[in-house]
C-alpha atoms as a PDB file:
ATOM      1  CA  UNK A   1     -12.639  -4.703 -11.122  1.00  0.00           C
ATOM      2  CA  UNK A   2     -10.142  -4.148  -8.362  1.00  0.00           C
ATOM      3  CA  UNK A   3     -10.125  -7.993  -7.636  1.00  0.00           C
ATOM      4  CA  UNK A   4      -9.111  -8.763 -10.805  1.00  0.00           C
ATOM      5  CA  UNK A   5      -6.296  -5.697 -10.905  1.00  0.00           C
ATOM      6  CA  UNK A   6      -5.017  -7.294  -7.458  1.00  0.00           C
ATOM      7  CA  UNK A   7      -4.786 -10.834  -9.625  1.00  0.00           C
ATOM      8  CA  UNK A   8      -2.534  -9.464 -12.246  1.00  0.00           C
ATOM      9  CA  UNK A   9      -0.576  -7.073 -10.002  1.00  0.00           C
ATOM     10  CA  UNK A  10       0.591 -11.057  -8.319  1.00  0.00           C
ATOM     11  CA  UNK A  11       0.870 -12.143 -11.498  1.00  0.00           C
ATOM     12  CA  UNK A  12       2.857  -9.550 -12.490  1.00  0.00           C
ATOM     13  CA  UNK A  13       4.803 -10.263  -8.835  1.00  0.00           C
ATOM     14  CA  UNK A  14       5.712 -13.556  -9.929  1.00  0.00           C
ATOM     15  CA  UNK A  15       6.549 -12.926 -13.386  1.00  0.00           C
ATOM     16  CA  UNK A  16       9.409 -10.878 -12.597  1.00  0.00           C
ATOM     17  CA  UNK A  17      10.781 -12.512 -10.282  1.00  0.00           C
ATOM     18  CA  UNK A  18      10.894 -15.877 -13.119  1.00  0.00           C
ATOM     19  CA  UNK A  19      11.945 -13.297 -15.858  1.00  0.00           C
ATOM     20  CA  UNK A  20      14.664 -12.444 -13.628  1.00  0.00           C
ATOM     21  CA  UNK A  21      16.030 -15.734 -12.541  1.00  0.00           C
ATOM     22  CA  UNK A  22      15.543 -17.349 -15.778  1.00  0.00           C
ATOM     23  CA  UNK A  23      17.526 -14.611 -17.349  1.00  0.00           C
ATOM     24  CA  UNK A  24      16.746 -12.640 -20.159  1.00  0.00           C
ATOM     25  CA  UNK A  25      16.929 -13.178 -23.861  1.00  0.00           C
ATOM     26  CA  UNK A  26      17.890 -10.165 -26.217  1.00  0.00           C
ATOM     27  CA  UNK A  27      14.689 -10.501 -27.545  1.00  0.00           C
ATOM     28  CA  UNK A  28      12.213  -7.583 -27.762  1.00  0.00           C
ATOM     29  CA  UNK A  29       9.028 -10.081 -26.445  1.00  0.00           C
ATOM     30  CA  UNK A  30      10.810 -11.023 -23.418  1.00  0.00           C
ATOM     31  CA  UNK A  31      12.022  -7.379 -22.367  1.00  0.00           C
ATOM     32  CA  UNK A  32       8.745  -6.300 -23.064  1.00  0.00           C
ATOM     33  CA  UNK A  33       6.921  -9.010 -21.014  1.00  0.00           C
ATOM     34  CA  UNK A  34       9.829  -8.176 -17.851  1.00  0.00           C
ATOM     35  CA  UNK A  35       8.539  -4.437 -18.130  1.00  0.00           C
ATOM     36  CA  UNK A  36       4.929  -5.402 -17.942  1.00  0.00           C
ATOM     37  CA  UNK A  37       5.300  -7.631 -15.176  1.00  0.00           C
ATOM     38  CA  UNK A  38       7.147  -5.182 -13.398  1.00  0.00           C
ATOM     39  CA  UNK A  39       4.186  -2.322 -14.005  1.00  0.00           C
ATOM     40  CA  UNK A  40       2.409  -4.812 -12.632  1.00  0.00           C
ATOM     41  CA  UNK A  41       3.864  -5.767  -9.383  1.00  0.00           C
ATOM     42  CA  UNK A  42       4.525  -1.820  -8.554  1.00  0.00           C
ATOM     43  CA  UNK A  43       0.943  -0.998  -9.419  1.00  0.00           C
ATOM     44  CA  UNK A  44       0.276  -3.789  -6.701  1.00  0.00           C
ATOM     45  CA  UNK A  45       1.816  -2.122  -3.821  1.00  0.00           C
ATOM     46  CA  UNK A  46       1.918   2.047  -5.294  1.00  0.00           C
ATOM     47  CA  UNK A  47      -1.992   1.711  -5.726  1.00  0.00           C
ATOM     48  CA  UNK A  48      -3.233  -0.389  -3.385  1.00  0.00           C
ATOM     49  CA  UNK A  49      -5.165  -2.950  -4.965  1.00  0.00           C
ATOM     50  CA  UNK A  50      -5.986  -5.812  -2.627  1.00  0.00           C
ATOM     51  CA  UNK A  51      -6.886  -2.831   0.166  1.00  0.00           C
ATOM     52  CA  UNK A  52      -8.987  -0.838  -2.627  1.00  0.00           C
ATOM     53  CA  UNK A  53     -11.165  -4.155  -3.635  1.00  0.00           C
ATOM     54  CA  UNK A  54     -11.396  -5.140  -0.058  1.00  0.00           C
ATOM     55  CA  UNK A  55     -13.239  -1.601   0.602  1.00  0.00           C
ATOM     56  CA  UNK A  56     -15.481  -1.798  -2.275  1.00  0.00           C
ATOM     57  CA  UNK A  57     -16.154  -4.923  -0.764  1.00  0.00           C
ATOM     58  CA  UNK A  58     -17.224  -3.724   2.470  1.00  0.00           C
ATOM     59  CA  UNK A  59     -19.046  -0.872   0.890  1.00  0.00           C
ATOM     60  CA  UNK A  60     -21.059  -3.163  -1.096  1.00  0.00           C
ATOM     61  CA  UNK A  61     -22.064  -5.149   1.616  1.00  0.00           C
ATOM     62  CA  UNK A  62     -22.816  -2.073   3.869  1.00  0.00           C
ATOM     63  CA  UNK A  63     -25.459  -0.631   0.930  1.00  0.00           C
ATOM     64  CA  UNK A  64     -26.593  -4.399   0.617  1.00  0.00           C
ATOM     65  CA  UNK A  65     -27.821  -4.288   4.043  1.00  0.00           C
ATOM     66  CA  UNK A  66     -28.820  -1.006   3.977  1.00  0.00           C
ATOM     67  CA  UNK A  67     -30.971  -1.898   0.969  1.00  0.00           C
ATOM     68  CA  UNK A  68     -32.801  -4.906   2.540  1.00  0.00           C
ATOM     69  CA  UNK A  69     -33.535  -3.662   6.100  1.00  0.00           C
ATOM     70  CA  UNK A  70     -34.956  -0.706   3.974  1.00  0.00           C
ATOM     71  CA  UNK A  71     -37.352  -2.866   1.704  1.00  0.00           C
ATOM     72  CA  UNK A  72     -38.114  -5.308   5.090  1.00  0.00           C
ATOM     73  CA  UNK A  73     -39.534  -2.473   6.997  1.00  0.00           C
ATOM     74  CA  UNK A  74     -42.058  -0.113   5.707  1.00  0.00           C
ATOM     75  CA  UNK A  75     -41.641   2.455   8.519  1.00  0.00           C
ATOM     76  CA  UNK A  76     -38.117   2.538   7.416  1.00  0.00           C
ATOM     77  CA  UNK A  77     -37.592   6.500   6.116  1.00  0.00           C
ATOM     78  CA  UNK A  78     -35.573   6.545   3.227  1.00  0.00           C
ATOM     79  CA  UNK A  79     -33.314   8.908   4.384  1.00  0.00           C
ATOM     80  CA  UNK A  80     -31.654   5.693   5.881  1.00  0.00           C
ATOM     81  CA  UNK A  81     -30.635   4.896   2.447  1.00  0.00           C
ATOM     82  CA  UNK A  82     -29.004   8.179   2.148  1.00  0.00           C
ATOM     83  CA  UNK A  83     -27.191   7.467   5.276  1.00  0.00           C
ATOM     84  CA  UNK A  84     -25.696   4.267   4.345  1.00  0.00           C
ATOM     85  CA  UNK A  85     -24.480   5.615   0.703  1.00  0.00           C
ATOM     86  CA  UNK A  86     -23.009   8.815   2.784  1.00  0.00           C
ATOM     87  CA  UNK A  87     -21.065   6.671   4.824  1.00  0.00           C
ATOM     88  CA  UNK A  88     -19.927   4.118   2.012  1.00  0.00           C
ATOM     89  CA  UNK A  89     -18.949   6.824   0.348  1.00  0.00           C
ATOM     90  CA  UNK A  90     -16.549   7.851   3.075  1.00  0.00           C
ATOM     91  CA  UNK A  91     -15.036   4.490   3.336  1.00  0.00           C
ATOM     92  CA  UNK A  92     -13.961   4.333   0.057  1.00  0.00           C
ATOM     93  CA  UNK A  93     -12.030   7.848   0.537  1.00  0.00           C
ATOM     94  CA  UNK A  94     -13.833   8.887  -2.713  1.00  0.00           C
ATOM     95  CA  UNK A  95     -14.047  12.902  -1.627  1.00  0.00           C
ATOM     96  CA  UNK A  96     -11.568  15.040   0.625  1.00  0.00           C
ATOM     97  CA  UNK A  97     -13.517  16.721   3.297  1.00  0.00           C
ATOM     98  CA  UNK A  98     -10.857  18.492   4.583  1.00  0.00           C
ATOM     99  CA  UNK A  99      -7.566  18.573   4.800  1.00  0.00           C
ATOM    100  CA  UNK A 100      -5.014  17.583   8.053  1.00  0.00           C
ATOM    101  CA  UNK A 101      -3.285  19.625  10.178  1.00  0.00           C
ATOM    102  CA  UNK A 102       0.559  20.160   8.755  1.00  0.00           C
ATOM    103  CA  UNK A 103       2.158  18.970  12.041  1.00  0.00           C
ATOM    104  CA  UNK A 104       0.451  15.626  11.693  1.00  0.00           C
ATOM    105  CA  UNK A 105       1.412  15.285   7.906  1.00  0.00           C
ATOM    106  CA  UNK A 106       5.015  16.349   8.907  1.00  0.00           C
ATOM    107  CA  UNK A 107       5.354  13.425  11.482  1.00  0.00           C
ATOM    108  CA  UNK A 108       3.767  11.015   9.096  1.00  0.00           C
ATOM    109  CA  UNK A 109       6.846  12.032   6.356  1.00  0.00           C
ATOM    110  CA  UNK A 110       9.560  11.566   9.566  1.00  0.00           C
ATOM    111  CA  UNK A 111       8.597   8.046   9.714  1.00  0.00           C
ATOM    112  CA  UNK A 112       8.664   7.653   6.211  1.00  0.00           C
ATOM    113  CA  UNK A 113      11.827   8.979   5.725  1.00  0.00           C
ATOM    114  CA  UNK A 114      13.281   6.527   8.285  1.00  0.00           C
ATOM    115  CA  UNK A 115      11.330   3.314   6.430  1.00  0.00           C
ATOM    116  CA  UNK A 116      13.276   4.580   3.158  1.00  0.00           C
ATOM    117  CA  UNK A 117      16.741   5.097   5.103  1.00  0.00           C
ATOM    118  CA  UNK A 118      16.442   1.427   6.902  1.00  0.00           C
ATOM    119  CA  UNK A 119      16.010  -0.249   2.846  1.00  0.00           C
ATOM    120  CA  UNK A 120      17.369   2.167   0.816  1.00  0.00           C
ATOM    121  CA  UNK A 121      20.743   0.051   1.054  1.00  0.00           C
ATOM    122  CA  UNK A 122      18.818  -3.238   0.144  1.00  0.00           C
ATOM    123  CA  UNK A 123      16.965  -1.531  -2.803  1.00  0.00           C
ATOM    124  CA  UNK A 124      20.060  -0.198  -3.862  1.00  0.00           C
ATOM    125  CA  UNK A 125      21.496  -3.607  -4.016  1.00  0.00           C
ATOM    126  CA  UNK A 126      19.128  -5.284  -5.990  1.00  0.00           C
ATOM    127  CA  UNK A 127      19.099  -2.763  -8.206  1.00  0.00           C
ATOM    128  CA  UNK A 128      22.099  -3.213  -9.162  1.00  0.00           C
ATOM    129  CA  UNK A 129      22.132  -7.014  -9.692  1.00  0.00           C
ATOM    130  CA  UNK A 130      18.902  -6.334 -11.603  1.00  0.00           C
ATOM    131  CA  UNK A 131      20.960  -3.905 -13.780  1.00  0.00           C
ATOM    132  CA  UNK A 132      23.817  -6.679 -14.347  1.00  0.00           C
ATOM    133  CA  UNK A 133      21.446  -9.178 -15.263  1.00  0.00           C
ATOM    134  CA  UNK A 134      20.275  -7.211 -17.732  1.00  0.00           C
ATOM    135  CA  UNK A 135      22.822  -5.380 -19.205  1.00  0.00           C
ATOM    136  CA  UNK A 136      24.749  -9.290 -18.968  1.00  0.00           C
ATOM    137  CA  UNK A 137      27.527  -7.680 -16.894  1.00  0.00           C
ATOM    138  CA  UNK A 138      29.950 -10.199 -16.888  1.00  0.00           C
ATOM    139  CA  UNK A 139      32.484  -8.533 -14.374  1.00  0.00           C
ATOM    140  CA  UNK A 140      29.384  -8.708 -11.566  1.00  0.00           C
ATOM    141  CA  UNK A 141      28.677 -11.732  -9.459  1.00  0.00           C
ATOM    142  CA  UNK A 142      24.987 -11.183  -9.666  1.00  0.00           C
ATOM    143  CA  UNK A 143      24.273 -14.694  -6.931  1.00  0.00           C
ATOM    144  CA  UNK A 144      26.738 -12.527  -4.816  1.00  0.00           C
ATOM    145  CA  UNK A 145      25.157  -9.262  -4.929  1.00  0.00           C
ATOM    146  CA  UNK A 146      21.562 -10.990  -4.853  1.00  0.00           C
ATOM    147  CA  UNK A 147      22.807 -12.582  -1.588  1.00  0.00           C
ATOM    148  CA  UNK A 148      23.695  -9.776   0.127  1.00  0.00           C
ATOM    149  CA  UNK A 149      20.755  -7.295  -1.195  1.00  0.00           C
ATOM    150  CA  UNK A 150      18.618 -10.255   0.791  1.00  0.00           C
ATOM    151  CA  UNK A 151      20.330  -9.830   3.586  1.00  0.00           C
ATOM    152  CA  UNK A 152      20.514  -6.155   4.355  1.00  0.00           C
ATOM    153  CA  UNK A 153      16.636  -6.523   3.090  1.00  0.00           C
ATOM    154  CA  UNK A 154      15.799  -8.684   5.575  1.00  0.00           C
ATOM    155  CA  UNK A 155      17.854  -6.220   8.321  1.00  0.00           C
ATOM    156  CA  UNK A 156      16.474  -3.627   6.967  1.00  0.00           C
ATOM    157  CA  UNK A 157      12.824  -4.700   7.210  1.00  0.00           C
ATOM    158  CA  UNK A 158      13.344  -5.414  11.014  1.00  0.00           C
ATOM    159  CA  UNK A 159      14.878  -1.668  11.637  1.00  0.00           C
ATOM    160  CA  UNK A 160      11.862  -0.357   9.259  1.00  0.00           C
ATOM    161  CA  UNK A 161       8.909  -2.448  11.299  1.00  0.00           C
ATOM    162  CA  UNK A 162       8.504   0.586  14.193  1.00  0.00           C
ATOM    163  CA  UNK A 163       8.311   3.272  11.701  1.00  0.00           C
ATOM    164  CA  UNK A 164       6.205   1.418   9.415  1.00  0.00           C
ATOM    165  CA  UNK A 165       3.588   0.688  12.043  1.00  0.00           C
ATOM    166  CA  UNK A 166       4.094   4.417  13.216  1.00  0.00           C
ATOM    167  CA  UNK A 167       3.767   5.547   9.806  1.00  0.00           C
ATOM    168  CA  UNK A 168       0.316   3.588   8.939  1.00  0.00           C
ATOM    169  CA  UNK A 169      -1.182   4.742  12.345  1.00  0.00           C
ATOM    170  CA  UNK A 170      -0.580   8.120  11.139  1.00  0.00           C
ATOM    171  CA  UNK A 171      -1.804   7.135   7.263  1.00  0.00           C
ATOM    172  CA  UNK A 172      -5.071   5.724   9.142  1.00  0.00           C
ATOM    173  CA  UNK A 173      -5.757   8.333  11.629  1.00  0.00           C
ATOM    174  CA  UNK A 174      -5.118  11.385   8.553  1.00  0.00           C
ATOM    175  CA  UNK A 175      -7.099   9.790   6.068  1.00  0.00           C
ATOM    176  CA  UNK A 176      -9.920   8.968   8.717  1.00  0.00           C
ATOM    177  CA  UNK A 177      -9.753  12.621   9.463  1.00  0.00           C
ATOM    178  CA  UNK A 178      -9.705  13.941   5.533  1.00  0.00           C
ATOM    179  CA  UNK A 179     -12.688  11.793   4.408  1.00  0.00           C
ATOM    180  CA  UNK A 180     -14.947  10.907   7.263  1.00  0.00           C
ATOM    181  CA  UNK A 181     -17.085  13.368   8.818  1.00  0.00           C
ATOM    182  CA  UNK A 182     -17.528  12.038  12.256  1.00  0.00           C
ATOM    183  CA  UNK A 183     -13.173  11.990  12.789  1.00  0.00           C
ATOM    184  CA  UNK A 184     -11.966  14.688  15.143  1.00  0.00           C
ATOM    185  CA  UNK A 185      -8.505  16.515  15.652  1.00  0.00           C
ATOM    186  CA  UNK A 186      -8.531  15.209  18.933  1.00  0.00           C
ATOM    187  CA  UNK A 187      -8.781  11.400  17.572  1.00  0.00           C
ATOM    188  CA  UNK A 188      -5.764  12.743  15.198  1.00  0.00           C
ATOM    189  CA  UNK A 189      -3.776  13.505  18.710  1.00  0.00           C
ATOM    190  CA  UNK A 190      -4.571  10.228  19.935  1.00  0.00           C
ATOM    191  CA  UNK A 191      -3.265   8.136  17.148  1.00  0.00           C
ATOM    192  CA  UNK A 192      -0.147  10.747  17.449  1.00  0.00           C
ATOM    193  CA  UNK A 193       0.795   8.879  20.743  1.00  0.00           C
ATOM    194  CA  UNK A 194       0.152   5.679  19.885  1.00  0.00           C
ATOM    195  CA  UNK A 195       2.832   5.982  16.819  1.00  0.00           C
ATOM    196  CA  UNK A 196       5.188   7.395  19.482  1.00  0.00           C
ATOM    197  CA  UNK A 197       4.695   4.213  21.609  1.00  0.00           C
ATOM    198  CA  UNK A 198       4.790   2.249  18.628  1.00  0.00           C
ATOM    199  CA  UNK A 199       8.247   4.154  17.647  1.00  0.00           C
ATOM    200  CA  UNK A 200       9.205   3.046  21.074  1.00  0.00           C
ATOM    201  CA  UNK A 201       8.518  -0.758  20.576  1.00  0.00           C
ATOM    202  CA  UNK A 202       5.696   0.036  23.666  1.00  0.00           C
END
């Protein structure tokens, strides 16, 4: 099911992008086919899709094996079983155990914050072209604008790399910590450096 959600969400990805250099038709089909593309691509990235059907994946394949050594040995207790689902549970992040510490959380929305303040000029841009494509702004040089929203995109996703990668250390470690039993806070204060170093380009 996920797989097949990831497949549109691309499909969705590249359907913009021709609804928006093809340029659109006042037509109430083609606006409406732009907005579910778009739906799409966002529901890509917002939800997670590839990374969601790559853990049922995994989980699947965990309980698969879990299943067969089970029926292969009959000393096996079946508490193994148990086990396995326990733990395939916690991969998919399907129950909070708890919840992490606020200072960790905090640092996680810093780096954030700096990801969104490195494109927020890029997104800004392209949002406006978008906008005059639309609308069929004819005072707006949308190749202009689309030029230049590239550009501080692709300077802005070199600034944003650090804080990314410090921000999905951080993602990793919390949600490790929130759904899996066996995390510690300590493990949570060892991630905490490596994002630091990471900040640091170390």
């Amino acid at each position: 099911m996920w797989k097949c959600a990831e497949w549109l969400g691309w499909l969705g990805w590249a359907g913009w992008w021709v609804c928006l250099f093809l340029g659109p038709p006042s037509t109430a089909l083609w606006n409406s086919v732009a907005g579910l593309c778009l739906v799409g691509w966002v529901a890509l990235d917002h939800f997670k899709l590839e990374e969601r059907a790559e853990c049922y994946g995994a989980a699947a394949d965990a309980l698969g094996e879990a299943i067969a050594g089970y029926e292969a040995s009959p000393d096996r207790p079946e508490s193994t079983l148990t086990e396995a689902y326990q733990r395939a549970c916690e991969s998919l992040r399907l129950e909070r155990i708890r919840t992490a510490p606020t200072w960790v959380r905090e640092r996680r929305r810093q780096y954030r914050l700096r990801v969104l303040g490195c494109i927020s000029p890029a997104v800004a841009a392209l949002a406006f072209e978008t906008a005059a494509a639309y609308f069929g702004w004819r005072w707006v040089r949308p190749g202009q604008i689309l030029a230049a929203g590239l550009v501080l995109l692709f300077g802005g996703l070199l600034k944003a790399g650090r804080p990314s990668t410090a921000s999905r250390i951080l993602t990793e470690a919390i949600e490790r910590y929130e759904f899996e039993s066996a995390a510690t806070e300590s493990a949570l204060d060892e991630e905490d450096r490596r994002a630091s170093e990471a900040l640091l380009g170390r």
